[in-house]
N, C-alpha and C. Protein backbone atom coordinates (compact mmCIF):
# COMPACT_ATOMS: atom_id res chain seq x y z
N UNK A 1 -39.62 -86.43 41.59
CA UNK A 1 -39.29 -85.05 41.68
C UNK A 1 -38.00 -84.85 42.45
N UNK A 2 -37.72 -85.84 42.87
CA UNK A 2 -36.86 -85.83 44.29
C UNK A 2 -35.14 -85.64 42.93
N UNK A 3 -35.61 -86.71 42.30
CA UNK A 3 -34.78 -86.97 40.76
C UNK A 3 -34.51 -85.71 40.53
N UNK A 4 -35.25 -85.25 39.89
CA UNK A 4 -35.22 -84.05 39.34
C UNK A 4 -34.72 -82.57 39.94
N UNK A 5 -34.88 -83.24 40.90
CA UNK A 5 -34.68 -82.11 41.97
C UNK A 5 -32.56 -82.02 42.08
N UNK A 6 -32.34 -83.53 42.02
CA UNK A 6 -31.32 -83.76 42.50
C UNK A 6 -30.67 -83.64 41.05
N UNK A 7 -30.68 -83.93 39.68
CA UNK A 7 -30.19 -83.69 38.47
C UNK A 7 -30.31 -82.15 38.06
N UNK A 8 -31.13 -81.48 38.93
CA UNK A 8 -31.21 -79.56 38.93
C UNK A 8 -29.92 -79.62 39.28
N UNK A 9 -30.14 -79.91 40.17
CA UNK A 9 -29.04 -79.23 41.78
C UNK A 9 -27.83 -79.97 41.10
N UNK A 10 -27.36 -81.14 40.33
CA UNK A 10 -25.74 -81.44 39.78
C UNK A 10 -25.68 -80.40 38.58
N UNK A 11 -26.80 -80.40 38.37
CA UNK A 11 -26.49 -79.30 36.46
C UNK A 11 -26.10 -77.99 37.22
N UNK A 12 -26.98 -77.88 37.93
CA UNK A 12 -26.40 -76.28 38.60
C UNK A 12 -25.06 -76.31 39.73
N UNK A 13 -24.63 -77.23 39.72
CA UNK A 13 -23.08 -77.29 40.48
C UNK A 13 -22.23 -76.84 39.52
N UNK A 14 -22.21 -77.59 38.41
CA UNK A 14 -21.51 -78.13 37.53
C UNK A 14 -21.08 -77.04 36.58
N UNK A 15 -22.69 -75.99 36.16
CA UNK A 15 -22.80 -74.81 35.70
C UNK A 15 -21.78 -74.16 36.69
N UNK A 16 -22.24 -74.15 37.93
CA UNK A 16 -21.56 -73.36 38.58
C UNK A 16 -19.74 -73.83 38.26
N UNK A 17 -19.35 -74.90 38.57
CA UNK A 17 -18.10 -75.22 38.65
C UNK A 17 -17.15 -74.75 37.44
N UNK A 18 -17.82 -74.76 36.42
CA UNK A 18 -17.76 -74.23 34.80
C UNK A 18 -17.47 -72.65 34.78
N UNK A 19 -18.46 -72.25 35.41
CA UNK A 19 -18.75 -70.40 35.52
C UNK A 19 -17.54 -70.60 36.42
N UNK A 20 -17.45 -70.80 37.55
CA UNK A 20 -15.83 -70.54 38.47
C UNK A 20 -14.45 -70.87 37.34
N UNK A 21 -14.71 -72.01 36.88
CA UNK A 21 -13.40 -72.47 36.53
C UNK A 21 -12.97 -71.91 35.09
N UNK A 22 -13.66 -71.62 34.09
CA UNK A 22 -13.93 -71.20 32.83
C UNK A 22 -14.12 -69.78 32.31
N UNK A 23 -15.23 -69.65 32.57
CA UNK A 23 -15.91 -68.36 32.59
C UNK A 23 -15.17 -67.23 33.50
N UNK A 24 -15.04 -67.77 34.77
CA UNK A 24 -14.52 -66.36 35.30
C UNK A 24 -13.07 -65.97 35.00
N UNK A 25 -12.51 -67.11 34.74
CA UNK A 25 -10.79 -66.77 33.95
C UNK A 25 -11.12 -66.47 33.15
N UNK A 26 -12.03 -66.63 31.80
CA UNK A 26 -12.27 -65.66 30.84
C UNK A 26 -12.14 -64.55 30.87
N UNK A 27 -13.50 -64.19 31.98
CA UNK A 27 -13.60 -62.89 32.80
C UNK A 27 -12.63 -61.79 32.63
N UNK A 28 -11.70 -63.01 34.01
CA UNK A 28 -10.81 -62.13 34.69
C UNK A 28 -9.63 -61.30 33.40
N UNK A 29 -9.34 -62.83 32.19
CA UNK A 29 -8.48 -62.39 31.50
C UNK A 29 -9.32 -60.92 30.31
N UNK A 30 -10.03 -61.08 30.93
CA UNK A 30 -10.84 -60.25 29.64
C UNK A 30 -10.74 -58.81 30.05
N UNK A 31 -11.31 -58.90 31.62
CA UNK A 31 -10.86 -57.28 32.20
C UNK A 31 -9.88 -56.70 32.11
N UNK A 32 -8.89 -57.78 32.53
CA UNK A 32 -7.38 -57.61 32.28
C UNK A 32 -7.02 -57.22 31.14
N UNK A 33 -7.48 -57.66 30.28
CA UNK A 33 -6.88 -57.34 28.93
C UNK A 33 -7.55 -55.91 28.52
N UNK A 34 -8.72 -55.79 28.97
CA UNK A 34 -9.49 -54.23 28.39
C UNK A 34 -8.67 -53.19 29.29
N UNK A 35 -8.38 -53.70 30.79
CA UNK A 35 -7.81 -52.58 31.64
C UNK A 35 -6.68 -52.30 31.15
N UNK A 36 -5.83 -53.23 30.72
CA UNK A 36 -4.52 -52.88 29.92
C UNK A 36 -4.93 -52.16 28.63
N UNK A 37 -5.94 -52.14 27.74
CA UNK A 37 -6.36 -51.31 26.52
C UNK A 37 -6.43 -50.11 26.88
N UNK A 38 -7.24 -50.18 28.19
CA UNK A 38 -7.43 -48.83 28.40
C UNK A 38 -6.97 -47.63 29.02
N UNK A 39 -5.61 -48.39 29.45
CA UNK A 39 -4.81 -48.18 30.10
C UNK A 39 -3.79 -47.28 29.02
N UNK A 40 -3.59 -48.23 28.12
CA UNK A 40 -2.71 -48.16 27.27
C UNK A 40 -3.19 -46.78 26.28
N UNK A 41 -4.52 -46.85 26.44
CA UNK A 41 -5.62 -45.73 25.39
C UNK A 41 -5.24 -44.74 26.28
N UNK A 42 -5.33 -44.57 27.38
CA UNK A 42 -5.00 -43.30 28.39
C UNK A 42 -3.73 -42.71 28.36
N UNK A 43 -2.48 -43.66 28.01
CA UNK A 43 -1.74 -43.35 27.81
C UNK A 43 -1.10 -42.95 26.51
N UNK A 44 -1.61 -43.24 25.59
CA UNK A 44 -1.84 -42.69 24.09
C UNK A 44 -2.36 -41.51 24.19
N UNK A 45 -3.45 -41.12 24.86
CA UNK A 45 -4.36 -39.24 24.80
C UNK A 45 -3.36 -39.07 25.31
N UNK A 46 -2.98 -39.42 26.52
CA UNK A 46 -2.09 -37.87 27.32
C UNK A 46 -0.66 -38.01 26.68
N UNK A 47 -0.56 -38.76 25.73
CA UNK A 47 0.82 -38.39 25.05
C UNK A 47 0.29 -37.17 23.81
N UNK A 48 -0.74 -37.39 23.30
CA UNK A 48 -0.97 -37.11 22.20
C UNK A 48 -1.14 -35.85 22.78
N UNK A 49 -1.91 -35.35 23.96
CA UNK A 49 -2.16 -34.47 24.17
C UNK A 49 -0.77 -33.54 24.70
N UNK A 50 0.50 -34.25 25.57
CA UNK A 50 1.17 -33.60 25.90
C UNK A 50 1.91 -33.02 24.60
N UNK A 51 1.85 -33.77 23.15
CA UNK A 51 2.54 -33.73 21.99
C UNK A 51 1.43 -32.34 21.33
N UNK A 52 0.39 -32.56 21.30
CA UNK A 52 -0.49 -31.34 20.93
C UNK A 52 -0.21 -30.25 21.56
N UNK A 53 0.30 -30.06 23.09
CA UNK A 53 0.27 -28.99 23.60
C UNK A 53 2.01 -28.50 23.63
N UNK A 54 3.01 -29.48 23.32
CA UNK A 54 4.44 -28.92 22.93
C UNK A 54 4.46 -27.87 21.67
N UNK A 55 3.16 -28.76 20.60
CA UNK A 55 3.44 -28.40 18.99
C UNK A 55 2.76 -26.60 19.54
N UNK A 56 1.60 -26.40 19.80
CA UNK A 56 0.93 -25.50 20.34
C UNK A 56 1.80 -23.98 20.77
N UNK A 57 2.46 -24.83 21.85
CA UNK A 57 3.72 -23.84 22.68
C UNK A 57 4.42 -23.24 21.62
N UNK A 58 5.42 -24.14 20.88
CA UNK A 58 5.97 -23.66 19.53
C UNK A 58 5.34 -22.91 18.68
N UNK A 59 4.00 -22.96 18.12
CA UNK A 59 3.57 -22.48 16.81
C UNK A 59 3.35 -20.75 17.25
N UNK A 60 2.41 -21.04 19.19
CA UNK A 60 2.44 -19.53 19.36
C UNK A 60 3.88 -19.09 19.51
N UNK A 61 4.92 -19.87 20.20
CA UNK A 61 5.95 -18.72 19.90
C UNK A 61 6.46 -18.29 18.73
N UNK A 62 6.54 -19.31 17.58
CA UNK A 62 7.02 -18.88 16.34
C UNK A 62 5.93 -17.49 15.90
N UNK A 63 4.81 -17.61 15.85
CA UNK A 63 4.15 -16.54 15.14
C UNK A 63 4.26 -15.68 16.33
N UNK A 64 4.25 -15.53 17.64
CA UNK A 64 4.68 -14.15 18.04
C UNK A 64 5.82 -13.75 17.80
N UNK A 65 6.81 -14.37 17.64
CA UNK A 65 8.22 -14.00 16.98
C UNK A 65 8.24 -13.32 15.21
N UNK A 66 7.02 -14.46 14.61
CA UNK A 66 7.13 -13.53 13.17
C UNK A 66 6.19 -12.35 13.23
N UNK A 67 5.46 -12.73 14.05
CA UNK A 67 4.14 -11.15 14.07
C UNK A 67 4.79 -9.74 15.04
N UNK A 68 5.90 -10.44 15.83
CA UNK A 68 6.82 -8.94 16.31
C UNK A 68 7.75 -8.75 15.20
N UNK A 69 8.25 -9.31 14.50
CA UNK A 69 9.00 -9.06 13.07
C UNK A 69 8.72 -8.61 12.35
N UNK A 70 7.22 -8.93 12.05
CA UNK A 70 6.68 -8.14 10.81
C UNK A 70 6.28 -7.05 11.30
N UNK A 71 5.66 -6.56 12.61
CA UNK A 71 5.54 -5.85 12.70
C UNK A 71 6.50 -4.60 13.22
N UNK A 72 8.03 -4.79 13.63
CA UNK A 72 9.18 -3.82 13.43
C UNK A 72 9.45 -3.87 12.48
N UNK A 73 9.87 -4.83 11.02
CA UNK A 73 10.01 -4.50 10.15
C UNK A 73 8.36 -3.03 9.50
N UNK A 74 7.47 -3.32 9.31
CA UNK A 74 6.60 -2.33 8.83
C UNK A 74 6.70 -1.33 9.38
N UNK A 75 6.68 -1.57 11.00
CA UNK A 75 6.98 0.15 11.62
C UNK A 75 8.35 1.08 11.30
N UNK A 76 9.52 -0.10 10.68
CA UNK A 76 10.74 0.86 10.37
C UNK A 76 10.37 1.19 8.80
N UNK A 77 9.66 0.39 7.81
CA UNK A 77 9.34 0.66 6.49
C UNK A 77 8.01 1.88 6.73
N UNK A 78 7.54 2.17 7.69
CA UNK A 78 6.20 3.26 7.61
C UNK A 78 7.23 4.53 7.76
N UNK A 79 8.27 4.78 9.21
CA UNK A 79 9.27 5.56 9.23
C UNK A 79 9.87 5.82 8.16
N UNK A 80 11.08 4.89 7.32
CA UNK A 80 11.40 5.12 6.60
C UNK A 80 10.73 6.06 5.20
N UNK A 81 8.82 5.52 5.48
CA UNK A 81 8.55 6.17 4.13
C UNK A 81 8.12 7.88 4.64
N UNK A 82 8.12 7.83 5.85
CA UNK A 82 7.36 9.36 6.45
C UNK A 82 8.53 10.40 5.93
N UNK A 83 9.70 9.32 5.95
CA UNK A 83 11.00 10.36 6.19
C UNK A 83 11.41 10.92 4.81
N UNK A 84 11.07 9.44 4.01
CA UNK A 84 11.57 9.66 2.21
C UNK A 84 10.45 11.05 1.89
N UNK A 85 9.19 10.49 2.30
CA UNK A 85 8.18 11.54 1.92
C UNK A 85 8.37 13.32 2.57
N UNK A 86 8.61 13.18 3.81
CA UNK A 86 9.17 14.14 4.41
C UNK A 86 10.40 15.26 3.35
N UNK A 87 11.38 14.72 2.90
CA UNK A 87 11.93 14.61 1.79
C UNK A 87 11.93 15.23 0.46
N UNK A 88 10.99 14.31 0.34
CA UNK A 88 10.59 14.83 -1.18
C UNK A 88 9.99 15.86 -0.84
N UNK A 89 8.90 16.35 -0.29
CA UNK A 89 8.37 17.19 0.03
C UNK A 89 8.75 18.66 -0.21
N UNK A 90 9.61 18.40 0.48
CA UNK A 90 11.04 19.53 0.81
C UNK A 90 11.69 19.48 -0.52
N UNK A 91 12.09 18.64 -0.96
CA UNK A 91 12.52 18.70 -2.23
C UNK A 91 11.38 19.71 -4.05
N UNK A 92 10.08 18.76 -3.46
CA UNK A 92 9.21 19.05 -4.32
C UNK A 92 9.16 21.39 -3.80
N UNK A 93 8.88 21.10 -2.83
CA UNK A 93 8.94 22.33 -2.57
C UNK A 93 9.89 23.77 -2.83
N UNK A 94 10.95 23.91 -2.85
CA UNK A 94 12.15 24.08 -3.51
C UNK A 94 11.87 24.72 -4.85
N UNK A 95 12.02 22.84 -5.03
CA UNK A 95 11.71 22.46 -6.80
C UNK A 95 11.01 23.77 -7.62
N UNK A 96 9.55 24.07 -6.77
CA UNK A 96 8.61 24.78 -7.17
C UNK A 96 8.54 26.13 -6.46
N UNK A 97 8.99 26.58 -5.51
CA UNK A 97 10.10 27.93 -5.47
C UNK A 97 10.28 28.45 -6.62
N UNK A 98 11.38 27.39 -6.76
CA UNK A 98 12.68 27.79 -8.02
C UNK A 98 12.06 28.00 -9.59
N UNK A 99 11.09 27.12 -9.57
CA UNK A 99 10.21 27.18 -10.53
C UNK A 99 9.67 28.41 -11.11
N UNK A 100 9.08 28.81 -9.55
CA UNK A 100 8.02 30.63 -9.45
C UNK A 100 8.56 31.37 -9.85
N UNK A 101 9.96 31.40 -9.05
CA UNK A 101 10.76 32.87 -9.16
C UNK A 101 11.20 32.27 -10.57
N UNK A 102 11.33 31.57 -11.60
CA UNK A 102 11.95 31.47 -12.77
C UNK A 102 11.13 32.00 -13.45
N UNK A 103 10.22 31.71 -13.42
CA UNK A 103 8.70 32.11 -14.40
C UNK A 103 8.46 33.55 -13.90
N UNK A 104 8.51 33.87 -12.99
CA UNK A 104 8.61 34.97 -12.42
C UNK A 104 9.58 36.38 -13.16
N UNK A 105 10.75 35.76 -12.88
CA UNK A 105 11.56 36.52 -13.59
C UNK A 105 11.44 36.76 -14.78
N UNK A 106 11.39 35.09 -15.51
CA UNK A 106 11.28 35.37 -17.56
C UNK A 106 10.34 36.32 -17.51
N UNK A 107 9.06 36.03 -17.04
CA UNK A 107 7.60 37.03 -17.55
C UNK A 107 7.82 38.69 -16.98
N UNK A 108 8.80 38.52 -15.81
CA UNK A 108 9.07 40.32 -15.74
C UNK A 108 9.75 40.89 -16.74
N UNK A 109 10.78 39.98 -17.32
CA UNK A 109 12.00 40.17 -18.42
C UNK A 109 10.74 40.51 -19.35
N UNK A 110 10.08 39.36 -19.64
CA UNK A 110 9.40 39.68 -21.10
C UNK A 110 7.92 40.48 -20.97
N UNK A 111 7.67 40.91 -20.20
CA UNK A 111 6.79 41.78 -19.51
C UNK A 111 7.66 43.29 -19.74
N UNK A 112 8.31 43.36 -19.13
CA UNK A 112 9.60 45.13 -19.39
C UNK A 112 9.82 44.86 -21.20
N UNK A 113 10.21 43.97 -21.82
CA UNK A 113 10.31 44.25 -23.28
C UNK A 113 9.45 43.99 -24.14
N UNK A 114 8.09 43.88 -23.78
CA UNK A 114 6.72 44.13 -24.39
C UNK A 114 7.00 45.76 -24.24
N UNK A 115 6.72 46.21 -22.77
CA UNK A 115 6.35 47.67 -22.34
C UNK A 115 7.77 48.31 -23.51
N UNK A 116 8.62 48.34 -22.80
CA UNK A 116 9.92 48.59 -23.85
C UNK A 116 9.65 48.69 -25.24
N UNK A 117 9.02 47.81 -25.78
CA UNK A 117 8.82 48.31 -27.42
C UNK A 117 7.38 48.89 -27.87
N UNK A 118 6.06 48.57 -27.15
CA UNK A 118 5.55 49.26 -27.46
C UNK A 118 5.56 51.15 -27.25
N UNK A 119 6.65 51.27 -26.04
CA UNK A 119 6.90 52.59 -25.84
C UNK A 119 7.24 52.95 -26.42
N UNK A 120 8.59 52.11 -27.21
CA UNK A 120 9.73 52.62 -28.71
C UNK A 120 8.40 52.90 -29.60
N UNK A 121 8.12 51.93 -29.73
CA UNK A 121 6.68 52.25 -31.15
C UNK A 121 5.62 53.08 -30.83
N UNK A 122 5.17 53.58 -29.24
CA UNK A 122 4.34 55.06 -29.50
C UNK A 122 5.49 55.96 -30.09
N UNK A 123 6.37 56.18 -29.38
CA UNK A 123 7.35 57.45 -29.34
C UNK A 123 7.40 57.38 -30.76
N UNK A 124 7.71 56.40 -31.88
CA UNK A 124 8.21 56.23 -33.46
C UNK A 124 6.70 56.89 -34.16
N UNK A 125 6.32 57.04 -33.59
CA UNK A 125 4.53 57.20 -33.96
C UNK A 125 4.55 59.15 -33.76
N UNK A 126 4.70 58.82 -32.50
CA UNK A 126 4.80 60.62 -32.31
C UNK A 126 6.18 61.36 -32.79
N UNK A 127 6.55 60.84 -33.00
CA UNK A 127 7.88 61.51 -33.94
C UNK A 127 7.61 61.64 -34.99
N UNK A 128 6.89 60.86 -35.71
CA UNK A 128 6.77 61.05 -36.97
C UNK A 128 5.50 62.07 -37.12
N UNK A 129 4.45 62.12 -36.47
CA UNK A 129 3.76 63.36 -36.23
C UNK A 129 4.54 64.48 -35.45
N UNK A 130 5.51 64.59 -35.27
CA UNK A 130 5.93 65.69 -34.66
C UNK A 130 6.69 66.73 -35.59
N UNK A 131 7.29 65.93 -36.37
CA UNK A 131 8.51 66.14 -37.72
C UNK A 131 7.78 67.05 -38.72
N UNK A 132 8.53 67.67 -39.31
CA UNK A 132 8.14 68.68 -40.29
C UNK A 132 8.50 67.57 -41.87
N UNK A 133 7.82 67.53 -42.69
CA UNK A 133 8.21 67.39 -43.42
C UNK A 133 8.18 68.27 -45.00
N UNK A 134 9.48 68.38 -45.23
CA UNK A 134 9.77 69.52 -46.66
C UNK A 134 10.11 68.26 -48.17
N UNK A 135 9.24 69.12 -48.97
CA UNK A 135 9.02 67.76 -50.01
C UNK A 135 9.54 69.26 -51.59
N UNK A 136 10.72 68.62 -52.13
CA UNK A 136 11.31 69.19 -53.29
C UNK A 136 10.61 68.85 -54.74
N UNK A 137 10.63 69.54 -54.67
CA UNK A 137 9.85 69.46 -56.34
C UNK A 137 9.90 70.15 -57.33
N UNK A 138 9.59 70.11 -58.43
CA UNK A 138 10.03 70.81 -59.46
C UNK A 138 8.72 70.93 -60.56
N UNK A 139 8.38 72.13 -60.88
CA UNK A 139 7.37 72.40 -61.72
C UNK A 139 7.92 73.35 -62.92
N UNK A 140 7.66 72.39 -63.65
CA UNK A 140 8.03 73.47 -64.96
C UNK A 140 6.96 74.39 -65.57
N UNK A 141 6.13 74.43 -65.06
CA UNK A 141 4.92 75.77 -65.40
C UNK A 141 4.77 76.64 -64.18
N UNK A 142 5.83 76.47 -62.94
CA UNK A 142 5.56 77.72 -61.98
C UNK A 142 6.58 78.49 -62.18
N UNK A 143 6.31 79.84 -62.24
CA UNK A 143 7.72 81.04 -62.41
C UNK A 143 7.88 81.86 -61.25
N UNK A 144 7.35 81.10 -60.26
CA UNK A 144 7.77 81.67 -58.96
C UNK A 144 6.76 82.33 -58.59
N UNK A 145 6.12 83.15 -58.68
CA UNK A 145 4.53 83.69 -58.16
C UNK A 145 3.72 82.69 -57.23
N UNK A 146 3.36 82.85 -56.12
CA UNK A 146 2.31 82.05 -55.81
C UNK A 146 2.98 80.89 -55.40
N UNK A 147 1.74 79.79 -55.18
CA UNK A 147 2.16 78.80 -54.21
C UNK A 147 2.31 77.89 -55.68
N UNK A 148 3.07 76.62 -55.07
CA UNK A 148 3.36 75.52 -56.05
C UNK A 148 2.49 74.79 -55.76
N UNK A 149 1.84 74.56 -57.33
CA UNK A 149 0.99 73.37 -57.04
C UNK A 149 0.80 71.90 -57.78
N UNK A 150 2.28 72.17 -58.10
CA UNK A 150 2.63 70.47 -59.26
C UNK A 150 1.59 69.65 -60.04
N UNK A 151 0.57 71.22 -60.43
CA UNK A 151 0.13 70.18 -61.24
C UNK A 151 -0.19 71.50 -62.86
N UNK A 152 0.68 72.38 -62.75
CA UNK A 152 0.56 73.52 -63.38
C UNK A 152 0.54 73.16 -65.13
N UNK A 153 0.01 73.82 -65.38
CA UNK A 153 -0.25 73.57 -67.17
C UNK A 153 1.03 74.33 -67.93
N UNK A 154 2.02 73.78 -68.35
CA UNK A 154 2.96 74.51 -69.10
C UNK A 154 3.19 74.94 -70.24
C-alpha cells in the first residue's frame, strides 16, 4: 500500500506538474484570448451604438427640418387659399349683384311693356265701343219714308 500510496502521490505530482505547466497556459492563453474577444465585442456595441445614436441625431434633425417645411409650406398654401377664396367670394358676389339688378331691370323693362300693351289693347277695345259707327247703303225699294231696312221688296 505503501507502493501505491507512493505511485498516487507521483501520478498526482505529475498531474499536477502538467495542470501548472500545460493546462494553466492553456488557461491563461484562453482567458486572454476571450478577454481580448470581449473586449473587442465591447468595443464593437459602443461603436455601433455611438454610430446608431449619430444616424438617430441626423434622421430627427432631418425630419424636424422637413416636418417644419411642410408644415410652413401648408400654412402659406392654407393662407394663400383663404385669400384666393376670400376673392372669389367677392368676386362671386358682385358677379351676382350684377346679375340681380340685370334681371331686375330686363323684367321691369318687360314688365312696363306687358302693362304698356295690354293698356294700348284695353283702350283699342274701348274705343271701338266708344265710336259711332255710320254704315251707307243703298236700297232700291226705300223712297225715303221710314227707316231703312235693306232688305225691302222692290
Amino acid at each position: 500500500s505503501d507502493k501505491l500510496e507512493e505511485t498516487n502521490k507521483k501520478n498526482i505530482e505529475k498531474l499536477a506538474r502538467n495542470l501548472r505547466e500545460t493546462v494553466k497556459i492553456d488557461l491563461t492563453n484562453f482567458f486572454s484570448k476571450h478577454n481580448k474577444a470581449v473586449d473587442q465585442t465591447i468595443d464593437v456595441v459602443n461603436k455601433t451604438l455611438d454610430y446608431v445614436d449619430k444616424n438617430i441625431e441626423a434622421l430627427k434633425y432631418h425630419l424636424e427640418t422637413r416636418i417644419e417645411e411642410f408644415d410652413n409650406n401648408t400654412m402659406a398654401n392654407l393662407k394663400d387659399l383663404e385669400s384666393n377664396i376670400a376673392s372669389m367670394m367677392l368676386m362671386m358676389n358682385e358677379t351676382f349683384m350684377l346679375n340681380l339688378a340685370n334681371i331686375n331691370s330686363q323684367s321691369s323693362k318687360e314688365r312696363n311693356d306687358i302693362l304698356s300693351w295690354s293698356h294700348e289693347r284695353a283702350h283699342l277695345h274701348e274705343d271701338i265701343l266708344k265710336s259711332r259707327i255710320t254704315v251707307c247703303a243703298q236700297d232700291y225699294g226705300h223712297y225715303g219714308a221710314g227707316t231703312v231696312t235693306y232688305n225691302s221688296k222692290s
